[in-house]
N, C-alpha and C. Protein backbone atom coordinates (compact mmCIF):
# COMPACT_ATOMS: atom_id res chain seq x y z
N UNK A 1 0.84 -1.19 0.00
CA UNK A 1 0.00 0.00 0.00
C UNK A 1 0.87 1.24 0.00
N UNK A 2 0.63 1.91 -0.75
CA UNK A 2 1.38 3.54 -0.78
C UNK A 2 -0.04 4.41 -0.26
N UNK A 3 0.92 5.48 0.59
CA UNK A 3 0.12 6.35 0.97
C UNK A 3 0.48 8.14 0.54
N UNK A 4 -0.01 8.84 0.99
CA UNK A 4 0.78 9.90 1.21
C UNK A 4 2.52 9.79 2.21
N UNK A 5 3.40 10.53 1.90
CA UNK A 5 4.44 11.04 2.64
C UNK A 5 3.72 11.39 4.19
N UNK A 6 4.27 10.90 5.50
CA UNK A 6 4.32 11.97 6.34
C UNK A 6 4.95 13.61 6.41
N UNK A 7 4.17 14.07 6.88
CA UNK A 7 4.41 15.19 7.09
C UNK A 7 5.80 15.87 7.93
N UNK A 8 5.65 15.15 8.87
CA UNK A 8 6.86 15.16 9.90
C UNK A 8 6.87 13.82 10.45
N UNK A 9 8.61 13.19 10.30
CA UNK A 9 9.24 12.08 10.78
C UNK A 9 8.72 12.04 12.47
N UNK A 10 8.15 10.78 12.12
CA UNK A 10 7.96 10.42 14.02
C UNK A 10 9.69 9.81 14.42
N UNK A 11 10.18 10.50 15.21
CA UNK A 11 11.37 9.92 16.13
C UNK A 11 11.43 8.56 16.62
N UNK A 12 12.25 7.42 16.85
CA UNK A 12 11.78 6.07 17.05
C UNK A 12 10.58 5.41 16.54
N UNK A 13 10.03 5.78 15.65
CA UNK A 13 9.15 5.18 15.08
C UNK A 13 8.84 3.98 14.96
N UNK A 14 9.93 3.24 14.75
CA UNK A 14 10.06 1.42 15.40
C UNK A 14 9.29 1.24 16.42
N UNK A 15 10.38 1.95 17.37
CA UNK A 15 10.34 1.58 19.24
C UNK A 15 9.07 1.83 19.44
N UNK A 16 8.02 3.47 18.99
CA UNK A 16 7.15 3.30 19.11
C UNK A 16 6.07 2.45 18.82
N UNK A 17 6.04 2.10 17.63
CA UNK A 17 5.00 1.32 16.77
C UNK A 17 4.88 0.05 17.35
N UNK A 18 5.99 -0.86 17.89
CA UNK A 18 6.07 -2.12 18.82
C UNK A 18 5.49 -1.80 20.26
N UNK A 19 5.91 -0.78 20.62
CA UNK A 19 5.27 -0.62 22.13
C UNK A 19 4.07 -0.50 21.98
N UNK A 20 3.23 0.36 21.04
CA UNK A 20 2.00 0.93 20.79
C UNK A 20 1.70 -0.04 20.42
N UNK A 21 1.84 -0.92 19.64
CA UNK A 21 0.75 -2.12 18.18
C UNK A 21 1.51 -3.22 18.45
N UNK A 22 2.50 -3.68 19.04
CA UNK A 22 3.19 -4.91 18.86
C UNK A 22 2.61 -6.38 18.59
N UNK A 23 1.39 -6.00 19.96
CA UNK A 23 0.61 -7.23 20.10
C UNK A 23 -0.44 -7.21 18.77
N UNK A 24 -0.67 -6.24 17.98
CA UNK A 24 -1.67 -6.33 16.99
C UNK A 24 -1.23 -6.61 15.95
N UNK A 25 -0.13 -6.57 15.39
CA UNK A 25 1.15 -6.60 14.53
C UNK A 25 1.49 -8.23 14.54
N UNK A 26 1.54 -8.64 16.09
CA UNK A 26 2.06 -10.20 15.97
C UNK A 26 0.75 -10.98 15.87
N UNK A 27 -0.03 -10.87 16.03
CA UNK A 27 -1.46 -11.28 15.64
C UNK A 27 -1.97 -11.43 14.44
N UNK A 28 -1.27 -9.97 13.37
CA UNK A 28 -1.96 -10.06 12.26
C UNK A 28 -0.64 -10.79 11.46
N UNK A 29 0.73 -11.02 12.17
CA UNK A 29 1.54 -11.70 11.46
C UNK A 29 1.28 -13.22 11.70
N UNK A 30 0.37 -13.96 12.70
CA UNK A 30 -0.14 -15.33 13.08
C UNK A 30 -1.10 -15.50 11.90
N UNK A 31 -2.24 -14.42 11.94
CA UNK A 31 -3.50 -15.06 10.99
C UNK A 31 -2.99 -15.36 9.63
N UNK A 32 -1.81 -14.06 8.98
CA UNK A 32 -1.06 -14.45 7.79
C UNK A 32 -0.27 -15.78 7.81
N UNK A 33 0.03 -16.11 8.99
CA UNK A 33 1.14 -17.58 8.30
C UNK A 33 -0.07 -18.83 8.69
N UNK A 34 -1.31 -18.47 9.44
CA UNK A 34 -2.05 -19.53 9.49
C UNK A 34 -2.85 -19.22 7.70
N UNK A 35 -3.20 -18.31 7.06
CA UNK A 35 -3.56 -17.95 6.07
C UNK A 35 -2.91 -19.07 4.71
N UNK A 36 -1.22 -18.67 4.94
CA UNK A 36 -0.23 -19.67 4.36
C UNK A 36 -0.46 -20.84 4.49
N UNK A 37 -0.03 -21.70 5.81
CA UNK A 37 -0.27 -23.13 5.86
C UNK A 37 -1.73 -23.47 5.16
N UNK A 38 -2.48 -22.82 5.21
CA UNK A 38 -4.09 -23.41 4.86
C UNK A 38 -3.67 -23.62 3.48
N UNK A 39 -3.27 -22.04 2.62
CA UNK A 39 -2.95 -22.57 1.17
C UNK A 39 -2.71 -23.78 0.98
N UNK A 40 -1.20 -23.66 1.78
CA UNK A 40 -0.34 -24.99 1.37
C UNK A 40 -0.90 -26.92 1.36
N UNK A 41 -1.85 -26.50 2.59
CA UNK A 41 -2.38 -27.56 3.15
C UNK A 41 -3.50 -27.84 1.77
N UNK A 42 -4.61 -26.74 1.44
CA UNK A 42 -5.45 -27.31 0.19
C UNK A 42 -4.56 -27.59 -0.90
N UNK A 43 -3.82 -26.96 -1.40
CA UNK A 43 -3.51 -26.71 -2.91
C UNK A 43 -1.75 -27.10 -3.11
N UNK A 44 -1.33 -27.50 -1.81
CA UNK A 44 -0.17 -27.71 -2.14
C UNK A 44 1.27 -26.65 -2.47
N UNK A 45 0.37 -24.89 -2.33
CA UNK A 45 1.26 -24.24 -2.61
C UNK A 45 0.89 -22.85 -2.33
N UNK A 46 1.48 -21.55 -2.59
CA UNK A 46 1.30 -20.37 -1.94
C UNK A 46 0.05 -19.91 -3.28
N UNK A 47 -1.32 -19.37 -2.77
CA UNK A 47 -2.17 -18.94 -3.46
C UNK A 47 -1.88 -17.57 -3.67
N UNK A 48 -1.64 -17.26 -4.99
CA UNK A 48 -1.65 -15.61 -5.63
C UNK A 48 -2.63 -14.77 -5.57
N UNK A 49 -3.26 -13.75 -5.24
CA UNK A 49 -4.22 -12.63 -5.87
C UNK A 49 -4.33 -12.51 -6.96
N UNK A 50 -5.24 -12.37 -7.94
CA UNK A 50 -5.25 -11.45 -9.88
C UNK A 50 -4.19 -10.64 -9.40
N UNK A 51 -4.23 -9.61 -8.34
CA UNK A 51 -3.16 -8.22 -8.56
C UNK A 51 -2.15 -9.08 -8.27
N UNK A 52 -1.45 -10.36 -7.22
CA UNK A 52 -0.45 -10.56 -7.13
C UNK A 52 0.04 -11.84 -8.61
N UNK A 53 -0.95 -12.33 -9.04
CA UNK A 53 -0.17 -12.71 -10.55
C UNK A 53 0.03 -11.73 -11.71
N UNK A 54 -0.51 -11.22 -11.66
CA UNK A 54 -0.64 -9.58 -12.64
C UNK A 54 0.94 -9.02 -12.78
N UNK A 55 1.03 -8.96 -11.10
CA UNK A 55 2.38 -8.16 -10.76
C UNK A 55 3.77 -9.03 -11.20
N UNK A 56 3.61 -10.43 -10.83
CA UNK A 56 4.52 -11.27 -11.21
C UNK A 56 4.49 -11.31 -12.63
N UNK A 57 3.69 -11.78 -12.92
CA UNK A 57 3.75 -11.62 -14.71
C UNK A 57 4.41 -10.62 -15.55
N UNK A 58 3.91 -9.53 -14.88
CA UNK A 58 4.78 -8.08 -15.63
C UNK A 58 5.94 -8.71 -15.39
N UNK A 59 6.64 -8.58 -14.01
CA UNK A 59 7.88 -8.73 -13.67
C UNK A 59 8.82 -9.71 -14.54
N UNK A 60 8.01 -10.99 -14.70
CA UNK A 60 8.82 -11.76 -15.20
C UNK A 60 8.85 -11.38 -17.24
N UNK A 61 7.79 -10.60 -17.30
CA UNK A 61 8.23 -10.21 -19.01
C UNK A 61 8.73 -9.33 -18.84
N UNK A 62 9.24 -8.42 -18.18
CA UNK A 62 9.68 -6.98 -17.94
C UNK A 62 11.59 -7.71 -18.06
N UNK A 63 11.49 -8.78 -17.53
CA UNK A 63 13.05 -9.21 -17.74
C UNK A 63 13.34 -10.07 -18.66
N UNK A 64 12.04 -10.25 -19.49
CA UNK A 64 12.27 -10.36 -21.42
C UNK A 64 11.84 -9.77 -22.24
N UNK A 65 11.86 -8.57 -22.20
CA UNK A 65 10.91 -7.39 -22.70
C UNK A 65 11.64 -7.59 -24.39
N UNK A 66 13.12 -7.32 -24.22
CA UNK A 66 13.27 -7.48 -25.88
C UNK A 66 12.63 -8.58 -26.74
N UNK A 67 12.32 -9.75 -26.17
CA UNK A 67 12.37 -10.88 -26.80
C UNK A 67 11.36 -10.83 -27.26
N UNK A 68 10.35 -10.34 -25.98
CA UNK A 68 8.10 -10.08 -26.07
C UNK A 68 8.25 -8.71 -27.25
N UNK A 69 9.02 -7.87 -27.26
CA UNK A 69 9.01 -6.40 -28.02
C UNK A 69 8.94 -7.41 -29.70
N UNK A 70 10.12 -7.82 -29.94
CA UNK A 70 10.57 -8.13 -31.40
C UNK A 70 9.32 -9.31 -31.58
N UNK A 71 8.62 -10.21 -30.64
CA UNK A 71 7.62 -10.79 -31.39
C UNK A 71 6.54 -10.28 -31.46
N UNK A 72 6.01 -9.55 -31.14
CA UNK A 72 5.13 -8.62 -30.72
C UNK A 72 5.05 -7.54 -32.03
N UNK A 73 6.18 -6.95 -32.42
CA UNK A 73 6.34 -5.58 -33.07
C UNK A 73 7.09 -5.93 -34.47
N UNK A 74 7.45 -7.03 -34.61
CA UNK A 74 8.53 -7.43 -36.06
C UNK A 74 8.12 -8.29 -36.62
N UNK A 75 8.27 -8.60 -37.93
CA UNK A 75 7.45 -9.28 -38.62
C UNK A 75 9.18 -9.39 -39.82
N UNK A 76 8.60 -11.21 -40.57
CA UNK A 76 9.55 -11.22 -41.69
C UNK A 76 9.14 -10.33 -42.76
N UNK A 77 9.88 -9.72 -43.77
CA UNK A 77 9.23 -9.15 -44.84
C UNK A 77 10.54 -8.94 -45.87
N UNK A 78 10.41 -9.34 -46.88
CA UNK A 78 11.73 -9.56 -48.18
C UNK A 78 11.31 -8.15 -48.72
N UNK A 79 12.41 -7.97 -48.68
CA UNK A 79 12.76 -6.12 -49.21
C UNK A 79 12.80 -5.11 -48.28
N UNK A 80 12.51 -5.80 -47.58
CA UNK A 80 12.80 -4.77 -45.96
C UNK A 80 13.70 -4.68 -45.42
N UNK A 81 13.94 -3.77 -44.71
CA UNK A 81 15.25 -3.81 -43.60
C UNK A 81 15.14 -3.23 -42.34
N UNK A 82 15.65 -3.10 -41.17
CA UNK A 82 15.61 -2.13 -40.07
C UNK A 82 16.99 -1.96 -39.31
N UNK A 83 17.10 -0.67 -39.06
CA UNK A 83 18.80 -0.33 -38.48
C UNK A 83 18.47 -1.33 -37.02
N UNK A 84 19.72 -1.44 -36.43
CA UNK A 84 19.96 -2.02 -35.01
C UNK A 84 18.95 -0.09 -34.29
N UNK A 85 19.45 1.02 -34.86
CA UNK A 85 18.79 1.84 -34.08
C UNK A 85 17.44 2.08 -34.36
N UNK A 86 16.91 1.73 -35.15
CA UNK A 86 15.06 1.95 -35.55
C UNK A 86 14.88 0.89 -34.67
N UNK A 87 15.28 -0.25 -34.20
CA UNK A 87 14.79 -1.32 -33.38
C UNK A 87 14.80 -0.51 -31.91
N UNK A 88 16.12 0.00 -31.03
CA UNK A 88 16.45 0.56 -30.37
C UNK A 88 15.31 1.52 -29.92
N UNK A 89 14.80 2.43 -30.91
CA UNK A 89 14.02 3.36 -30.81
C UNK A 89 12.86 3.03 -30.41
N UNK A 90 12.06 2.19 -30.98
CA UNK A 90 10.90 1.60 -30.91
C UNK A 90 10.19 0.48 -29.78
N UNK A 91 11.88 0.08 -29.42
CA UNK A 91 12.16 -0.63 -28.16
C UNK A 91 11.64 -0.54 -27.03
N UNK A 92 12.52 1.45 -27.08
CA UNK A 92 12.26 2.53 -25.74
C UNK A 92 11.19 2.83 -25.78
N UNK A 93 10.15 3.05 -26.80
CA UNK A 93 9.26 3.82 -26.97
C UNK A 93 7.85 2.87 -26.33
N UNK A 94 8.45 1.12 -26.52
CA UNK A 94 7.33 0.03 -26.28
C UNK A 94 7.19 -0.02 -24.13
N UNK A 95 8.29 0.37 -24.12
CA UNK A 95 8.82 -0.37 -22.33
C UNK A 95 7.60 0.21 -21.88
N UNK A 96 7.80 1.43 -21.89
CA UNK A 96 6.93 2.79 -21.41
C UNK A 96 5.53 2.38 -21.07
N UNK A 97 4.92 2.09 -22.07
CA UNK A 97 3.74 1.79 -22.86
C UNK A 97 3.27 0.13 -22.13
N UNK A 98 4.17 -0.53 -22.05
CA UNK A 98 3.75 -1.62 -21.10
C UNK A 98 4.07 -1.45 -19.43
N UNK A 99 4.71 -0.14 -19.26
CA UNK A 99 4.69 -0.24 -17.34
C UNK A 99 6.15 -0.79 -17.23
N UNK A 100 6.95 -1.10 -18.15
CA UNK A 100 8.28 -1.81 -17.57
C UNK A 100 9.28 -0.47 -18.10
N UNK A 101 10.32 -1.16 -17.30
CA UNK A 101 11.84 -0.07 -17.93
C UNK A 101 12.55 -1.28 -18.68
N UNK A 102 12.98 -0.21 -19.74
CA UNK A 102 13.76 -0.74 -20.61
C UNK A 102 14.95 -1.22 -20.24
N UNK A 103 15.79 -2.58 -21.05
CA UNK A 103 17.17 -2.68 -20.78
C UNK A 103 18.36 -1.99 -21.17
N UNK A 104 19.15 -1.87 -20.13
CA UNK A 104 20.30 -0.79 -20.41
C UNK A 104 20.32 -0.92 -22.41
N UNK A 105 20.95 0.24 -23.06
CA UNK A 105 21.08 0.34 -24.02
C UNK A 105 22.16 -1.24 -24.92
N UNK A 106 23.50 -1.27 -23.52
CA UNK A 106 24.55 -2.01 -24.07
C UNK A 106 24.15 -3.76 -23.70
N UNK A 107 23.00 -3.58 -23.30
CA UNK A 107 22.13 -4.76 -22.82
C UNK A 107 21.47 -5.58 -24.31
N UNK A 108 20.92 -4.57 -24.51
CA UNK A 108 19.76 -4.47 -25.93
C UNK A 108 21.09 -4.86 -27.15
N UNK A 109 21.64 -3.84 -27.25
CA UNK A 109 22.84 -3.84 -28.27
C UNK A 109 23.04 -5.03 -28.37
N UNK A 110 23.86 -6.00 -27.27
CA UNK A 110 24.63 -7.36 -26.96
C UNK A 110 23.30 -8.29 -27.69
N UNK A 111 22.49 -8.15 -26.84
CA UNK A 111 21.34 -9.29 -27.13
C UNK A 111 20.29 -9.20 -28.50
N UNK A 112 20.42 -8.30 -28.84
CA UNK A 112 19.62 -8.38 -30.34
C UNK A 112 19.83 -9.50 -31.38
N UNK A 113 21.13 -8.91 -31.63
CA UNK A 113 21.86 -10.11 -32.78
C UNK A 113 21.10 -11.81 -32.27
N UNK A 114 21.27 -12.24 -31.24
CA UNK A 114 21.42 -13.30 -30.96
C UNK A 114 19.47 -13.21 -31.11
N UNK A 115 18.86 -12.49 -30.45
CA UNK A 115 17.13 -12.44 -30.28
C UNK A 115 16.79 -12.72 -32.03
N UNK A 116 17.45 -11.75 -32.85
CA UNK A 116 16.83 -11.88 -34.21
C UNK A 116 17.28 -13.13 -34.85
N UNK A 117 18.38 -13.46 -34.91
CA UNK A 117 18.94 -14.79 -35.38
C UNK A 117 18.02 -15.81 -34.85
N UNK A 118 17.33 -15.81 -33.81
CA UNK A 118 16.68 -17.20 -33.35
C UNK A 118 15.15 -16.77 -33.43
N UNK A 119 14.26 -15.45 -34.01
CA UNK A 119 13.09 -15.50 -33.83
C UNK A 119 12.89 -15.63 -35.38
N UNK A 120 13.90 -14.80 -36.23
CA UNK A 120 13.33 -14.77 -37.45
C UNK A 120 14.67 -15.49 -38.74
N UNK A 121 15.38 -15.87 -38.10
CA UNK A 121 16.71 -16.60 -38.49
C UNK A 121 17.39 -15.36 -39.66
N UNK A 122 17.50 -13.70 -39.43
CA UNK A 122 18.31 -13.16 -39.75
C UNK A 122 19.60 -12.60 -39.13
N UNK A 123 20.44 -12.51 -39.70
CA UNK A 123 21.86 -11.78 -39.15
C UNK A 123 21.82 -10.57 -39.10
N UNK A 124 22.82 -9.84 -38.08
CA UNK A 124 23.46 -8.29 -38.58
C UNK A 124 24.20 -8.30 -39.51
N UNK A 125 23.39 -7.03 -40.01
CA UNK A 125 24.29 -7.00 -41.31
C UNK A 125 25.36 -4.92 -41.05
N UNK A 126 26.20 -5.27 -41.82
CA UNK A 126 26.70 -3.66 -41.49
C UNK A 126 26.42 -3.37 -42.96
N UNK A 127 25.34 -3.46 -43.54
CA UNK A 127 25.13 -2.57 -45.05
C UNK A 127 23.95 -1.80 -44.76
N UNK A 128 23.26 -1.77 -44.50
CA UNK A 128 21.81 -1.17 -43.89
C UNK A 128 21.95 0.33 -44.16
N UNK A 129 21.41 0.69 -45.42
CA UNK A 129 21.44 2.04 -46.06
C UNK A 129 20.26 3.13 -45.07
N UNK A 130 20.95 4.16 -44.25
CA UNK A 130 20.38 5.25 -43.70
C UNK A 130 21.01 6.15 -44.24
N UNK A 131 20.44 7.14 -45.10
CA UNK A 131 20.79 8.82 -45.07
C UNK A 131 22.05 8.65 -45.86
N UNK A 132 22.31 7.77 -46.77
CA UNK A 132 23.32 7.73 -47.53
C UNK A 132 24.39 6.90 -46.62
N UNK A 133 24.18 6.56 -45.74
CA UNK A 133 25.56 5.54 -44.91
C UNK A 133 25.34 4.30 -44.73
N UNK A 134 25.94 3.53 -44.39
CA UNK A 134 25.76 2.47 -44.11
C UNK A 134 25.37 2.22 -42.49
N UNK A 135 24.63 1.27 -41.82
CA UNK A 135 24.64 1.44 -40.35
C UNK A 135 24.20 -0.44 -40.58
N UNK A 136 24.44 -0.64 -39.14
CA UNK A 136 24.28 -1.66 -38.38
C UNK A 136 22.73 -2.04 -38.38
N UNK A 137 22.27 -3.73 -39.07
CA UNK A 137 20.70 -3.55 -39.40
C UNK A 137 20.55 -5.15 -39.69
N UNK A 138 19.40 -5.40 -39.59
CA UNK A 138 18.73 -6.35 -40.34
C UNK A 138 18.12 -6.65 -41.67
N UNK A 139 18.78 -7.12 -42.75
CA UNK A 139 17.61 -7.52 -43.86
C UNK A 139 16.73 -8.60 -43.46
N UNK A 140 15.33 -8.10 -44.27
CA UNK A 140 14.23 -9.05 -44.35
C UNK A 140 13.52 -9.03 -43.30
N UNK A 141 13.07 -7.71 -42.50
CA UNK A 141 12.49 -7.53 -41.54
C UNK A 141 11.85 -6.36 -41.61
N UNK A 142 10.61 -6.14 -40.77
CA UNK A 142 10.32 -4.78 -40.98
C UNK A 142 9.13 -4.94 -39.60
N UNK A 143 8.75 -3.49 -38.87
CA UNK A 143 8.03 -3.35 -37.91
C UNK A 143 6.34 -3.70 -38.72
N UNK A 144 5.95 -4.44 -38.07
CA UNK A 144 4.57 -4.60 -38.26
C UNK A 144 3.77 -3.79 -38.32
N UNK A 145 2.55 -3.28 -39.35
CA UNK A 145 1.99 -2.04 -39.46
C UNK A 145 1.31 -1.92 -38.34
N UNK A 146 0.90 -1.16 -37.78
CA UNK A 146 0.31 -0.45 -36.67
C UNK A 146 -1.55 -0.94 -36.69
N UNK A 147 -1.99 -2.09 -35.69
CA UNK A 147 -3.22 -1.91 -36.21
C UNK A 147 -4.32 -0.99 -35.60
N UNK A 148 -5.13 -0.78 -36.83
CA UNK A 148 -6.42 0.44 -36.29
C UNK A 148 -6.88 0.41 -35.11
């Protein structure tokens, strides 16, 4: 639970809160682990909330976000291409948009090559025509059109 900030720091705030609530505190920490064993006892295991699988779920795609991004957002397509940075871009722009933070930049960088090679079996290539230069990219790929 988040609340507001206090206003002003209570001093010992511990010391107080145990002297004041201790006994209500160890009470409501009994009904929780009798709460537990019951799980364990029907079902064999710790029962989740919707909000507490919700939360895990993010969490655990939030630490494969590139992998969920590129199947999610990329598609094969012959005559196409995309820089390592149009991926990059679109990357940052997805995290946001699902509630997660993105992976460090040199994170993303490292792990692409290897993500695209195994979702859509293309390589980096260093020919990838931007603005007259060459840059760091994929042939035979392209972002999936946007649907209505």
């Amino acid at each position: 639970m988040k609340g507001p900030k206090p206003k002003r720091k209570i001093p010992n705030f511990g010391e107080k809160l145990v002297r004041e609530e201790g006994s209500g505190i160890l009470s409501w920490a009994i009904a929780g682990l009798a709460m537990l064993l019951r799980d364990i006892d029907e079902t064999g295991d710790i029962v989740l909330s919707e909000q507490q699988l919700g939360i895990v779920d993010s969490l655990l795609a939030e630490s494969d976000s590139l992998r969920l991004f590129l199947q999610e957002k990329v598609e094969l397509a012959e005559d196409w291409d995309l820089s390592v940075s149009d991926i990059i871009e679109r990357y940052a722009a997805y995290c946001p948009e699902k509630g997660w933070m993105p992976l460090p930049i040199t994170e993303v960088q490292r792990s692409l090559e290897g993500l695209m090679l195994q979702a859509f079996h293309v390589s980096k290539s260093h020919c990838i025509k931007r603005e007259g230069h060459s840059v760091r990219g994929f042939f035979g790929v392209r972002f999936k059109p946007d649907e209505p």
